[in-house]
Protein backbone atom coordinates (compact mmCIF):
# COMPACT_ATOMS: atom_id res chain seq x y z
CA UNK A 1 20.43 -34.77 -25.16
CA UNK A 2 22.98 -34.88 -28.32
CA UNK A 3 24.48 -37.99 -26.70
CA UNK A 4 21.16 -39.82 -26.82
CA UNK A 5 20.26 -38.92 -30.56
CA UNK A 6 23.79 -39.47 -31.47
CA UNK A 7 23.04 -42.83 -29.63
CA UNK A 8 20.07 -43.21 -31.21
CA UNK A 9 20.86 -42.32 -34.71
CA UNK A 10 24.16 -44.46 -35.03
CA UNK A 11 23.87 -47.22 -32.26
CA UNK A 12 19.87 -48.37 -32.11
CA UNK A 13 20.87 -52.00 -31.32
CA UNK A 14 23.06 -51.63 -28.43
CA UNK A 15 20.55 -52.86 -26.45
CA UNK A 16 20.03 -55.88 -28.05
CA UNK A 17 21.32 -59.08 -26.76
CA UNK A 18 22.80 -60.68 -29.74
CA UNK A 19 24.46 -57.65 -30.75
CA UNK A 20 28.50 -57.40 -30.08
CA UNK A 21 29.69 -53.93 -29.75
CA UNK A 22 33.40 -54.70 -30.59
CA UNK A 23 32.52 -55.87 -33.98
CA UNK A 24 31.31 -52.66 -35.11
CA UNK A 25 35.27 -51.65 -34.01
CA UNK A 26 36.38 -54.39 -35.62
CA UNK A 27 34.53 -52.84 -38.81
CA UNK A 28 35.77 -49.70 -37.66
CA UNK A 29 39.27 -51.10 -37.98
CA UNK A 30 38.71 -52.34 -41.55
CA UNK A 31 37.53 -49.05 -43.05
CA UNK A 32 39.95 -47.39 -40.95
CA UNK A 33 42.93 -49.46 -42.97
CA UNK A 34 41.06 -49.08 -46.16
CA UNK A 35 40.55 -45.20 -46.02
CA UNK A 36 44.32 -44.86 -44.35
CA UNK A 37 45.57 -47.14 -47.62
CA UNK A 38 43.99 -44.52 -49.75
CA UNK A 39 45.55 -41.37 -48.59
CA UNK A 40 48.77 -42.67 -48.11
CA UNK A 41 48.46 -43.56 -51.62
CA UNK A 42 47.82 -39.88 -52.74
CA UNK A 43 50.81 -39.09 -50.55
CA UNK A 44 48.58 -37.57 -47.53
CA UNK A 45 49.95 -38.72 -44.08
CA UNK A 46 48.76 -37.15 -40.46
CA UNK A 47 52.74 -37.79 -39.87
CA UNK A 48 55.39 -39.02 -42.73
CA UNK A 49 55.80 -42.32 -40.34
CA UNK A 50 51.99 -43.21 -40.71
CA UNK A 51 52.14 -44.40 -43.93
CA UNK A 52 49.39 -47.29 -45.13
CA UNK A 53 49.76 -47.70 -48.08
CA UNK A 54 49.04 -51.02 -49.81
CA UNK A 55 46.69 -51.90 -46.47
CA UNK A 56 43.75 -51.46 -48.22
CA UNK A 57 43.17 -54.82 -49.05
CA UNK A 58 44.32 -56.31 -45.49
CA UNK A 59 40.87 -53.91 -44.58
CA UNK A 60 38.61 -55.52 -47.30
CA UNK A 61 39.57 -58.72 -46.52
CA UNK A 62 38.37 -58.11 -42.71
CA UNK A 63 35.21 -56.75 -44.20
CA UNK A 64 34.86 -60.56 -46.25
CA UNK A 65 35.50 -62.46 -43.32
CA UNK A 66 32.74 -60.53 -40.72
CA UNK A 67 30.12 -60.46 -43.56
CA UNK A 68 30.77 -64.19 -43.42
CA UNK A 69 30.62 -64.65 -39.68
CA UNK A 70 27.83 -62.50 -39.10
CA UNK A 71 25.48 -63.57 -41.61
CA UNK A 72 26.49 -67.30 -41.54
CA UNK A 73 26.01 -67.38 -37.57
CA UNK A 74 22.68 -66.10 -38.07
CA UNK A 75 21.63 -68.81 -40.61
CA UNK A 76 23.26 -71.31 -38.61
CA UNK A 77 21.04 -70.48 -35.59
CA UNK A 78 17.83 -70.61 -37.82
CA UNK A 79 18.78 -73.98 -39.45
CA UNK A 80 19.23 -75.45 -35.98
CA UNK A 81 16.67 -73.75 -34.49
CA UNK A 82 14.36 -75.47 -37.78
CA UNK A 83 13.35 -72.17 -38.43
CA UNK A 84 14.55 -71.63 -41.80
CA UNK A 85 11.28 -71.35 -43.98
CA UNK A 86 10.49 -70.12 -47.12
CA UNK A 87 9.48 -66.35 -44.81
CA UNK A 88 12.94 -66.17 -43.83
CA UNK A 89 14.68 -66.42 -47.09
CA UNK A 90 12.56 -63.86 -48.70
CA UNK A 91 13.27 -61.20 -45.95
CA UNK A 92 16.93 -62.74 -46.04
CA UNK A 93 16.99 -62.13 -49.99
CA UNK A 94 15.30 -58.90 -49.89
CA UNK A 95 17.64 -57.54 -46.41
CA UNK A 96 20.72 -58.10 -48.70
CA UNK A 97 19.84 -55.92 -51.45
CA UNK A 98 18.10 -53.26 -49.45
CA UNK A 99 21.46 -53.58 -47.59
CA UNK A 100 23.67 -53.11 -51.02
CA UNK A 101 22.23 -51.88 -53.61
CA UNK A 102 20.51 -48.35 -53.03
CA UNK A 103 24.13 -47.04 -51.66
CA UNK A 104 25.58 -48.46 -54.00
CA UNK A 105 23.65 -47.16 -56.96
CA UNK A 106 23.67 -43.70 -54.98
CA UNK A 107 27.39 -44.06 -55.14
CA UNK A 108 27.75 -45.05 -59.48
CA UNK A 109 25.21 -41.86 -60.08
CA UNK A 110 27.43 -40.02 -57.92
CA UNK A 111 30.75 -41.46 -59.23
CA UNK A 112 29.51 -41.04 -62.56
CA UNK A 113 28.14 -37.21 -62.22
CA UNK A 114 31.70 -36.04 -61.10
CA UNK A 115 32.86 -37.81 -64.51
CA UNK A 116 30.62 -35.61 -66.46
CA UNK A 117 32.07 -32.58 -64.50
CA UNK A 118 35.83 -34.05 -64.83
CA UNK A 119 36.21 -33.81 -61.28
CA UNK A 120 36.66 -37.53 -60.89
CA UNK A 121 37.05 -40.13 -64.00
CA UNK A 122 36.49 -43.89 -63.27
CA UNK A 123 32.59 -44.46 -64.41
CA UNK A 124 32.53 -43.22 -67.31
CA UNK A 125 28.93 -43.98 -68.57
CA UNK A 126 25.66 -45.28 -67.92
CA UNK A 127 26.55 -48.99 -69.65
CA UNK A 128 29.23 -49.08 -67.08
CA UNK A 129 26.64 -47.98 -64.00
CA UNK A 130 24.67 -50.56 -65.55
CA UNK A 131 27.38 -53.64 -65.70
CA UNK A 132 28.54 -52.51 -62.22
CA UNK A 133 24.66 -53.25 -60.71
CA UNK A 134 24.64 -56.75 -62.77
CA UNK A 135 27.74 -57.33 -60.90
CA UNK A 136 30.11 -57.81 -63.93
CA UNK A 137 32.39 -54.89 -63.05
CA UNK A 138 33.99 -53.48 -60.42
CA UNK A 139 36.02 -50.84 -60.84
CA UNK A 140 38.18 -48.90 -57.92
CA UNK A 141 36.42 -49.45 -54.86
CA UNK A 142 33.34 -51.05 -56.15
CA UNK A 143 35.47 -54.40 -57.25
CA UNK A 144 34.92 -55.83 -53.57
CA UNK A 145 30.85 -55.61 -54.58
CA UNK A 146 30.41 -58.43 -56.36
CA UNK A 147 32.52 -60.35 -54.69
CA UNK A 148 30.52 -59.74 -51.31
CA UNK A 149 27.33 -59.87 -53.27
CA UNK A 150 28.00 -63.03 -54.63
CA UNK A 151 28.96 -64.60 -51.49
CA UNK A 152 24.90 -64.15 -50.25
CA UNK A 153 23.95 -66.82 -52.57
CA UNK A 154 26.72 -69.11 -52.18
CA UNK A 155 26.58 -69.55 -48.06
CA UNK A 156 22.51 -70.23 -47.51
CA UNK A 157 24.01 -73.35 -50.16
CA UNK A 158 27.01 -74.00 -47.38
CA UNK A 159 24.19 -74.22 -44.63
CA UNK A 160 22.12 -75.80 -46.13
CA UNK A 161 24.59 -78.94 -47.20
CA UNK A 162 25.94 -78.30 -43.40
CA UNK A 163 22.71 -78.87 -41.81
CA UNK A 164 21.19 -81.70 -44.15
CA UNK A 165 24.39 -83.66 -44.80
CA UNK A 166 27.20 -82.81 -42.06
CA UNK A 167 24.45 -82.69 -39.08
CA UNK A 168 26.94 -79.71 -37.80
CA UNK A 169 29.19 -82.34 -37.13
CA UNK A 170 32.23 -80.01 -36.52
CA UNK A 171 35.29 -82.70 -37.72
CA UNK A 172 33.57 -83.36 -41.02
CA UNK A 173 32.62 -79.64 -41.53
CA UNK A 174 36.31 -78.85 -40.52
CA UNK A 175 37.41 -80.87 -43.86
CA UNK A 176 35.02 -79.50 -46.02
CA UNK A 177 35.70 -76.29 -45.63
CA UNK A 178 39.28 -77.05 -46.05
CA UNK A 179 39.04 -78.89 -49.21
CA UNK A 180 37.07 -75.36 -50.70
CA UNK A 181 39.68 -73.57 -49.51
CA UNK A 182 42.44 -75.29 -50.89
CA UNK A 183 40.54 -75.73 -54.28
CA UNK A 184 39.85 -71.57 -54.29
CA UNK A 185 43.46 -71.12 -53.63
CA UNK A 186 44.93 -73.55 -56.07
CA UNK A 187 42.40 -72.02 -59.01
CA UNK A 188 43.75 -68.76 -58.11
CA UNK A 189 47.45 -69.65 -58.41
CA UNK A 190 47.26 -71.48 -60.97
CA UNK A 191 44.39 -69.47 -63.25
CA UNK A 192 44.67 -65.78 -61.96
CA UNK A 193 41.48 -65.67 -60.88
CA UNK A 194 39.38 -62.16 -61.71
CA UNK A 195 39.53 -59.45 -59.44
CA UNK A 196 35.47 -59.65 -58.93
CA UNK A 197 35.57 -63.56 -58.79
CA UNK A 198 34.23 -64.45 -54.99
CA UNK A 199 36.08 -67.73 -55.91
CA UNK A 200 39.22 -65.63 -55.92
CA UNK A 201 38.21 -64.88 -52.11
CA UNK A 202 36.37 -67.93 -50.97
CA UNK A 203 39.06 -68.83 -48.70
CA UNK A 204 39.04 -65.18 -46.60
CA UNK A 205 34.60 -66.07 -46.58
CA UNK A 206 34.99 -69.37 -45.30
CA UNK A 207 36.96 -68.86 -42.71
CA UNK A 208 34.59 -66.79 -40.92
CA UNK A 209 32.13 -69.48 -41.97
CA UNK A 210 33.73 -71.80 -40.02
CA UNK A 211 34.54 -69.23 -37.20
CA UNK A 212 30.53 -68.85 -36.63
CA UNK A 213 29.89 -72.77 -37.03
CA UNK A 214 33.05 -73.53 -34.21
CA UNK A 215 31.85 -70.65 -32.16
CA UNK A 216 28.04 -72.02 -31.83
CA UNK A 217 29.05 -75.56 -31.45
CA UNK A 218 32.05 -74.84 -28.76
CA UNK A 219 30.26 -71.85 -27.09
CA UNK A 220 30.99 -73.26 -23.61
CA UNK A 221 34.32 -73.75 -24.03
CA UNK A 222 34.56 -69.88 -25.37
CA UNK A 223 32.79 -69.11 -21.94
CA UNK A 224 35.53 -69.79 -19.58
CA UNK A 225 37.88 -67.20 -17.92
CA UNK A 226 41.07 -69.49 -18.91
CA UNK A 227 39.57 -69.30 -22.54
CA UNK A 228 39.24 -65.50 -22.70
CA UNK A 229 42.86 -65.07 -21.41
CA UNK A 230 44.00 -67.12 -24.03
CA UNK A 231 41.86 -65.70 -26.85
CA UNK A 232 42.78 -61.89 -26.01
CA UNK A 233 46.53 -62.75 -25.41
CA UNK A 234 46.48 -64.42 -29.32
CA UNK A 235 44.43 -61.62 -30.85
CA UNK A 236 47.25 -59.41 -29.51
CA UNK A 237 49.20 -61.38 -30.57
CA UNK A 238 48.06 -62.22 -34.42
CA UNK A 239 47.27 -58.11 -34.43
CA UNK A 240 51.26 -57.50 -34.28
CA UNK A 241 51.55 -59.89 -36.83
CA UNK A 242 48.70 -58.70 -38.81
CA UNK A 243 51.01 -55.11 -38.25
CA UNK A 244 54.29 -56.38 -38.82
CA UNK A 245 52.92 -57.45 -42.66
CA UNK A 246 51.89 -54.26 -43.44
CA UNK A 247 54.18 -52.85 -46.83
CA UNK A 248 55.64 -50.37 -45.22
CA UNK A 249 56.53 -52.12 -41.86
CA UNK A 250 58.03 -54.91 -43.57
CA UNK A 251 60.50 -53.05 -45.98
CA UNK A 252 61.15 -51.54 -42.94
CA UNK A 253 62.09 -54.18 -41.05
CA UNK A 254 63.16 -56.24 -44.34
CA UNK A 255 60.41 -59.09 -42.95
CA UNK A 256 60.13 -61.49 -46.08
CA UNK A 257 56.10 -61.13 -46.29
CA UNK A 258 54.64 -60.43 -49.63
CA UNK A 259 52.23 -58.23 -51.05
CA UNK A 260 49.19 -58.11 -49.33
CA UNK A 261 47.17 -59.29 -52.88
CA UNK A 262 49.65 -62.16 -53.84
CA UNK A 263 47.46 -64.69 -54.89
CA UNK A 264 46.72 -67.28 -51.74
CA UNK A 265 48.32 -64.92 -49.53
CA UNK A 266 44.70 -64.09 -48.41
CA UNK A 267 44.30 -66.97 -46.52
CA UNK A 268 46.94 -65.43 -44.07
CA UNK A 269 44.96 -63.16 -43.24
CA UNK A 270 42.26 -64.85 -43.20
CA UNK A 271 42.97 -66.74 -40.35
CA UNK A 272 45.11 -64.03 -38.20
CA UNK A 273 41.42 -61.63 -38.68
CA UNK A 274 39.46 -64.72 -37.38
CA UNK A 275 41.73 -65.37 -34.51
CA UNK A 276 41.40 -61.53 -33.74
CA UNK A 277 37.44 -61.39 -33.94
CA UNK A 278 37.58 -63.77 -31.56
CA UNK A 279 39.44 -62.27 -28.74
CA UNK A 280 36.92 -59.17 -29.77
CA UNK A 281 34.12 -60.90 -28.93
CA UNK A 282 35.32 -63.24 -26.29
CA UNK A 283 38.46 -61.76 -24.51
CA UNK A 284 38.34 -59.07 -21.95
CA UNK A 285 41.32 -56.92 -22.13
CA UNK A 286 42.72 -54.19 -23.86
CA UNK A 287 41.68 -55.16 -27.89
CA UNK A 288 38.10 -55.26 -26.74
CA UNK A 289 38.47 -52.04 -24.67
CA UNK A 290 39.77 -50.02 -28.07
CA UNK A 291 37.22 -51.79 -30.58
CA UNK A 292 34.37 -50.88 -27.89
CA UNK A 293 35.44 -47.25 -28.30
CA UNK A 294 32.76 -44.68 -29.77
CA UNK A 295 34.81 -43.52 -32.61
CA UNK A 296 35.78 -46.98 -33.57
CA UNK A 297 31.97 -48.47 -33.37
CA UNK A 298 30.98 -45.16 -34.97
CA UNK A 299 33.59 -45.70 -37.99
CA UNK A 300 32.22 -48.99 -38.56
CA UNK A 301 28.28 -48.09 -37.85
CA UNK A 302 28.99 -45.44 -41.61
CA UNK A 303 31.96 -47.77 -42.98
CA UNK A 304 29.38 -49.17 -46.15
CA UNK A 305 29.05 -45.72 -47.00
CA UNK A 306 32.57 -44.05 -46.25
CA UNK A 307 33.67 -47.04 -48.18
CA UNK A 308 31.87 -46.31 -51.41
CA UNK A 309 32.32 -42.05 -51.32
CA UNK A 310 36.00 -41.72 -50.17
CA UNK A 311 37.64 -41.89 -52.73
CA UNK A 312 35.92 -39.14 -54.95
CA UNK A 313 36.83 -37.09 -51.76
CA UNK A 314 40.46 -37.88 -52.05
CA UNK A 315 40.56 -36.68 -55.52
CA UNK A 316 38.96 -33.57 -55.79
CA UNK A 317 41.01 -32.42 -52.29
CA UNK A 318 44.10 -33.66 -54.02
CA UNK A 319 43.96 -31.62 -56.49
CA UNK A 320 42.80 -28.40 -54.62
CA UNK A 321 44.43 -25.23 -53.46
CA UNK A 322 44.20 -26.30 -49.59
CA UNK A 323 47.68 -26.61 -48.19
CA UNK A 324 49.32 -30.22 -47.90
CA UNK A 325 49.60 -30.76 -44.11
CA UNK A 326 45.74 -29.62 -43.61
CA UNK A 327 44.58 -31.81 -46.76
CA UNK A 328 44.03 -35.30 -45.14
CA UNK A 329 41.94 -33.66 -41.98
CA UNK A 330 39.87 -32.08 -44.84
CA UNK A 331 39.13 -35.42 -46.49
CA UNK A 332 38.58 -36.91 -43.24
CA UNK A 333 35.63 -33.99 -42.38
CA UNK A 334 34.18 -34.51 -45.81
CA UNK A 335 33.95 -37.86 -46.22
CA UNK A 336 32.50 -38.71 -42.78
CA UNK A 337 29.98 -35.71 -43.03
CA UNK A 338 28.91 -37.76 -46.65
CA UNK A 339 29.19 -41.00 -45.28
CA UNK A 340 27.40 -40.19 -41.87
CA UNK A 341 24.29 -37.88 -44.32
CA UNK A 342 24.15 -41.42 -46.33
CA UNK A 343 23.78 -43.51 -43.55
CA UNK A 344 21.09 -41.79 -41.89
CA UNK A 345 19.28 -41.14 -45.14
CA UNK A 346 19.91 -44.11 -47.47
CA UNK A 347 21.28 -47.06 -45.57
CA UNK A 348 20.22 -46.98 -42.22
């Protein structure tokens, strides 16, 4: 009975066809590295050698390239499908802000109200709540926001030009996208780019752009037994590597990769995360055994909302009386009571 509301509650699409259970690990994953990044940060560790820190980003930047995939594949299909009327860019409009921005006003009140108490200082007043939901700040946290945001407006553009101009013609699309990305990483270089600019990060969006456009024009090919060999063994593969980068595994092993933030370093992983939602989707082995896991799915069914009220979490149990070694396991309760209460109530 608790299975099937737990079911219910959390995973109400499983039945449906176009739905891929080993993304929502592979969002799982993301918020896992992000939340991980965090404590290790604060100097909270299940065990001194799981240390994450500085892995935060490698999680956002999984979040980018999904949000890219998944919403680009589905305009795709409409475009081709010549069902892309004015109907299904107002409920595509008004989906994306029902999706963002009730949480994430939830989460400045909130943010805000523990600023007031001194519990936890980063928005510090209601111009600042204000700037955050025009999307010209983005402070802790809340700096991937905009960028995402942002993004929502930019790709039905992409399509668009893809479907009138390119006919889905995957060679010239191919070059396209490269040129963008080699323009978004030479502007950040060479300018700095801001932390909120989604031109910083166009290169991470674009490649799961291009991931959903190869995927629904080479579908068959993706089909094959000899393909989903060779599609799990490389997602194992570019998941070591994707390991082997993290800060603290490369100081370990003195591996000459650099910060996970260097500017155009995002592309990197970019293109390893890509490779690895592939072999999610389309392998059958052991990475889309774990990602199909409850408690993975599960992670990334809440991770919107354990995203945004972590970190407030961290802090105030930081700073409490509760012994070190029992610390993390208390943020963990907290914040995925929150997150789970704000999912069911807000989000969902």
């Amino acid at each position: 009975m608790m299975k099937t509301r737990f079911t219910q509650w959390f995973f109400p699409r499983d039945h449906e066809k176009e739905h891929f259970r080993a993304l929502d690990g592979l969002r799982g994953l993301a918020i896992l590295l992000v939340v991980l990044s965090h404590t290790s940060n604060a100097g909270l560790f299940f065990h001194p050698l799981l240390d994450f820190h500085g892995t935060g980003k490698i999680g956002v930047f999984l979040f980018f390239l999904l949000s890219a995939y998944l919403l680009d594949r589905q305009i795709a299909q409409r475009f081709r499908a010549e069902k892309a009327g004015s109907h299904y860019w107002k409920n595509y409009f008004l989906r994306r802000f029902l999706r963002i921005y009730p949480l994430f006003l939830l989460a400045l009140i909130s943010w805000w109200m523990l600023n007031e108490t001194g519990y936890f200082k980063v928005i510090s007043s209601l111009q600042e709540i204000a700037d955050h939901l025009l999307l010209l700040r983005g402070e802790n946290v809340f700096w991937s926001v905009p960028v995402e945001f942002k993004y929502y407006f930019l790709s039905p553009i992409l399509m668009w030009f893809f479907h009138r101009f390119l006919r889905w013609k995957l060679q010239k699309i191919i070059m396209v996208i490269s040129l963008l990305v080699a323009v978004s990483v030479a502007l950040d270089v060479l300018l700095g780019l801001s932390e909120i600019s989604t031109l910083k990060y166009l290169s991470v969006f674009l490649c799961g752009t291009l991931l959903s456009i190869y995927e629904l024009v080479q579908q068959d090919k993706l089909r094959n037994n000899r393909s989903s060999a060779l599609l799990e063994a490389l997602g194992v593969l570019f998941a070591l590597m994707i390991v082997l980068s993290f800060p603290t595994v490369s100081e370990a092993f003195s591996l000459p990769f650099p910060p996970p933030d260097a500017p155009g370093f995002y592309l990197f992983y970019a293109i390893l995360w890509a490779l690895v939602l592939l072999a999610a989707k389309h392998g059958k082995g052991l990475l889309r055994f774990l990602l199909q896991l409850r408690i993975m799915r599960f992670l990334g069914v809440i991770s919107f909302s354990l995203y945004l009220f972590h970190m407030p979490v961290i802090s105030i149990i930081q700073r409490s009386a509760i012994p070190n070694p029992v610390k993390v396991y208390t943020i963990w309760i907290i914040s995925l009571a929150i997150a789970s209460f704000t999912y069911l109530t807000v989000e969902r």
